[in-house]
Protein backbone atom coordinates (compact mmCIF):
# COMPACT_ATOMS: atom_id res chain seq x y z
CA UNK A 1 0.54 36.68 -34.56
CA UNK A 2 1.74 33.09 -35.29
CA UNK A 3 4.96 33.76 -33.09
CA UNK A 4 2.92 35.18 -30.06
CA UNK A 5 -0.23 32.10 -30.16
CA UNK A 6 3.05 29.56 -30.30
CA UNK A 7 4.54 31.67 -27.21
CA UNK A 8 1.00 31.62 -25.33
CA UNK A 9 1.16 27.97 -25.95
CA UNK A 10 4.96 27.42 -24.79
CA UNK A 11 4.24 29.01 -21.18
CA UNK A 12 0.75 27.03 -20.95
CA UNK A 13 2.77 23.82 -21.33
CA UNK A 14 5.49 24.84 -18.97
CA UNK A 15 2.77 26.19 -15.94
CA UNK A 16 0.49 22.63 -16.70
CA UNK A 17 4.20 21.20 -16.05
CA UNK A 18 4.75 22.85 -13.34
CA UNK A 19 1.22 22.17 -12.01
CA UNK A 20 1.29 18.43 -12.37
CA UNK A 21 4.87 18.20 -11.03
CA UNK A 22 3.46 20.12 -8.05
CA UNK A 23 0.90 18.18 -7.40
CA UNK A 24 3.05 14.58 -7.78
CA UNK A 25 5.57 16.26 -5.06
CA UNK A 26 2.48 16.94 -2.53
CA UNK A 27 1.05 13.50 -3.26
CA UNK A 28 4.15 11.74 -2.26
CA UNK A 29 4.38 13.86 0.21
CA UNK A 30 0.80 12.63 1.97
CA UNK A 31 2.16 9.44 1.20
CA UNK A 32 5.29 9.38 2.77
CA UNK A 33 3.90 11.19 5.83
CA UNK A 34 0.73 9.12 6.17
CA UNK A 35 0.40 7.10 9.93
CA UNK A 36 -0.33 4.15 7.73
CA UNK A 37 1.18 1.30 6.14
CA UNK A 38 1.61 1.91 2.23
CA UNK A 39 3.05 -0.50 -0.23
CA UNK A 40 2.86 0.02 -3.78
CA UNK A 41 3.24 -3.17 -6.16
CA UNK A 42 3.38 -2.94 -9.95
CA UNK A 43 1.78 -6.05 -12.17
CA UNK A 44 5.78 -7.92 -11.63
CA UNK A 45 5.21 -8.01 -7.84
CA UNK A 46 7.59 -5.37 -7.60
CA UNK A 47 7.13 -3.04 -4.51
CA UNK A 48 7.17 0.36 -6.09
CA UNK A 49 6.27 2.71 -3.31
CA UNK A 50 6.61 2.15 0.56
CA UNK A 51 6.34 5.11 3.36
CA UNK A 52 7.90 5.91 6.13
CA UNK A 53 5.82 4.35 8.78
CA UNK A 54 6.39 1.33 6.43
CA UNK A 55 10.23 1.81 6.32
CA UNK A 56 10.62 2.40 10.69
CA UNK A 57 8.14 -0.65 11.50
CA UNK A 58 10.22 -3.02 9.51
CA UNK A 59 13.41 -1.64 10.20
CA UNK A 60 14.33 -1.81 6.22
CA UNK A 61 15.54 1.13 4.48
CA UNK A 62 14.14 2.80 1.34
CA UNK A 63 16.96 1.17 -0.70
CA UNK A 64 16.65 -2.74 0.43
CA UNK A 65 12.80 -2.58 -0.33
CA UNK A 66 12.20 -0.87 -3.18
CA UNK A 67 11.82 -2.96 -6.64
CA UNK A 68 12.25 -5.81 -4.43
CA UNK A 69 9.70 -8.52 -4.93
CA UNK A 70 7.00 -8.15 -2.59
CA UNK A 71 7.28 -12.14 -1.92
CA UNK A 72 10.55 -11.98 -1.02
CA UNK A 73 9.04 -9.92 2.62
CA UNK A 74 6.28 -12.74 3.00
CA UNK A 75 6.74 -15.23 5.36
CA UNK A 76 6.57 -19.05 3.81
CA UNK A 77 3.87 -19.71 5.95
CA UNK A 78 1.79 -17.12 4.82
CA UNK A 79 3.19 -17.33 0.89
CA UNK A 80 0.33 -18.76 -0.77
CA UNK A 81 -2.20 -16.75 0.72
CA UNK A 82 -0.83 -13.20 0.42
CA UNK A 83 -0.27 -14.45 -2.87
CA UNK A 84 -3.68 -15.22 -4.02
CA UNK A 85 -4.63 -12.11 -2.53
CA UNK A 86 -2.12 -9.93 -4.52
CA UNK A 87 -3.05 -12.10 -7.60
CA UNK A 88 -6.58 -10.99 -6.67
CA UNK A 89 -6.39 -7.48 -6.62
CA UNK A 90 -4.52 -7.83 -9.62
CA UNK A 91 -7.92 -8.79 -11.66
CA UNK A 92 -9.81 -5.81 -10.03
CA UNK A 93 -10.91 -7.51 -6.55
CA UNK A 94 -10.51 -5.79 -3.40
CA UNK A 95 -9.45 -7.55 0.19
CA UNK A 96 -9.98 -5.94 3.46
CA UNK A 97 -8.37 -6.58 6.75
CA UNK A 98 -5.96 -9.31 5.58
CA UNK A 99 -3.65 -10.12 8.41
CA UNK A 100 -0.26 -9.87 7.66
CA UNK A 101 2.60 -11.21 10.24
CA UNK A 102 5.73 -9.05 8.42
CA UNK A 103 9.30 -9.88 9.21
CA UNK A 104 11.41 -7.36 10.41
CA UNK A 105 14.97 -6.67 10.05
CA UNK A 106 15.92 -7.78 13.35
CA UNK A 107 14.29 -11.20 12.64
CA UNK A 108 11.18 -10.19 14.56
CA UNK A 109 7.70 -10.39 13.54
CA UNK A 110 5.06 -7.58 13.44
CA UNK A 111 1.55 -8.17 13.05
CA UNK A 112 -0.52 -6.32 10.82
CA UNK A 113 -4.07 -5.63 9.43
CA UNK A 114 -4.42 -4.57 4.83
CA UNK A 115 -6.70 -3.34 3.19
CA UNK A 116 -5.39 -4.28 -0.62
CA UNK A 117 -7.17 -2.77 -3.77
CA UNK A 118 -6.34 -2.91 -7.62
CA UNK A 119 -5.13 0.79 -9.01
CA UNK A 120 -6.23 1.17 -12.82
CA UNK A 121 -5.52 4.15 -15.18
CA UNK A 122 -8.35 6.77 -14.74
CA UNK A 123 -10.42 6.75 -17.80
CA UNK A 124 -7.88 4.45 -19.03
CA UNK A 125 -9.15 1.59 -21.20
CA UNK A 126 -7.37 -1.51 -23.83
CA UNK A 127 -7.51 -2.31 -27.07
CA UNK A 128 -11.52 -3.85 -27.50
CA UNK A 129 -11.11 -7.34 -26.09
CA UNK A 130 -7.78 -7.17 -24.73
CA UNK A 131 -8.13 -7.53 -21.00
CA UNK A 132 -4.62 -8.13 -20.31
CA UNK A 133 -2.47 -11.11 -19.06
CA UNK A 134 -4.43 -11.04 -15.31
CA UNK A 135 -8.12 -11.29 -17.49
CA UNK A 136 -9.83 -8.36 -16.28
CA UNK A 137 -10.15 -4.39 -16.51
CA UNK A 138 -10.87 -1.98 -13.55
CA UNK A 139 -13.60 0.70 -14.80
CA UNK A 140 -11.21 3.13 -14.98
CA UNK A 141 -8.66 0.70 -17.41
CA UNK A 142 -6.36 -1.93 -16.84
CA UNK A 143 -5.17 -2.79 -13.68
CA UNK A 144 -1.16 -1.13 -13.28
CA UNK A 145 -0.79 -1.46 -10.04
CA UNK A 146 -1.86 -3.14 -6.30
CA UNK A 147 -1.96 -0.46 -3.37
CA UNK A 148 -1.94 -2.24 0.05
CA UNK A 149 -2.63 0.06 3.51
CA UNK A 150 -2.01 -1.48 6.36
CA UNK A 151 -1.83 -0.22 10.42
CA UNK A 152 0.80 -1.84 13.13
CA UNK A 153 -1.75 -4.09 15.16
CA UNK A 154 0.73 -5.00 17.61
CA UNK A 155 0.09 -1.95 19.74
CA UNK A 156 -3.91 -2.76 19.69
CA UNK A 157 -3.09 -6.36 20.86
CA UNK A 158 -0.99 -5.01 23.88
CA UNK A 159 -3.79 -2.74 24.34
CA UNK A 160 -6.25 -5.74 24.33
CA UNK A 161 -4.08 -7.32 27.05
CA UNK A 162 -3.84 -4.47 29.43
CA UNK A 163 -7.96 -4.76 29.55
CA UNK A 164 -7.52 -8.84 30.40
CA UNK A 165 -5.37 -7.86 32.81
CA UNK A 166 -7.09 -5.11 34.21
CA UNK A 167 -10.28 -6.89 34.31
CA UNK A 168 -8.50 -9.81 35.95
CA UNK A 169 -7.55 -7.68 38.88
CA UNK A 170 -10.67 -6.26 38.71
CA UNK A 171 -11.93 -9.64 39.41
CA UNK A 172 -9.56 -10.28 42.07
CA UNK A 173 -10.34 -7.36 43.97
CA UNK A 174 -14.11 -8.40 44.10
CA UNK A 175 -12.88 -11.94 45.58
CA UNK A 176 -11.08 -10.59 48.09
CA UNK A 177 -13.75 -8.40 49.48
């Protein structure tokens, strides 16, 4: 008996393995094929996840991004406040549509709309009175992590010009008739 219930056991473990490694591979796998923006940052300001549609609008690769300080991608302009946003979502506060001009690797500039929000351990809580070094506690635990999604808006602002234009023609047209 004791050898089979210690078997049963060993090949539960091995298929909740399995499972869970499963389901991490088709998580990144949303991620990384997700028509979004994603940037993961850890509590350092270390960028710990970014997805494709991150990687091709910037021009970076994988390599030169990741556990790179977020900072480092900010322009000086817009430094301090991206930063107390970050720092923000850091204590459990959520920002939406934060406008973002992002560098690019051929020196251009791209701009983009975030939505940033904290990420906390599900269920997750600290020691009683210990909120951490950023103060506060998401309801799910300490905060581990800042997930930002963002969308390209430069293709909605050339969209927004092709109506001025059209309009002006539009206008035109009436004038000359």
């Amino acid at each position: 008996w004791p050898l089979a219930v210690h078997l049963a056991i060993g090949l539960r473990a091995i298929r909740l393995a399995d499972d869970a490694l499963g389901l991490r591979d088709h998580q990144a796998r949303l991620l990384e094929s997700a028509n979004a923006l994603i940037l993961g940052i850890d509590r350092v300001w270390r960028i710990t996840v970014c997805n494709r549609a991150m990687l091709e609008l910037t021009g970076y690769s994988r390599d030169e991004v990741l556990g790179r300080d977020v900072r480092d991608f900010i322009t000086s302009d817009q430094r301090q406040y991206l930063t107390s946003a970050f720092a923000a979502a850091l204590v459990g506060q959520h920002h939406a549509a934060v406008t973002v001009s992002l560098p690019t690797r051929d020196k251009g500039v791209v701009r983009t709309m975030w939505s940033i929000a904290p990420v906390g351990r599900a269920g997750a809580s600290g020691p009683a009175g210990d909120d951490g070094p950023f103060g506060s506690m998401t309801r799910g635990g300490p905060i581990e992590a800042v997930v930002a999604i963002g969308q390209d808006q430069s293709k909605v602002d050339a969209l927004q010009q092709q109506v001025v234009r059209a309009e002006r023609l539009a206008t035109l047209g009436e004038l000359a008739a």
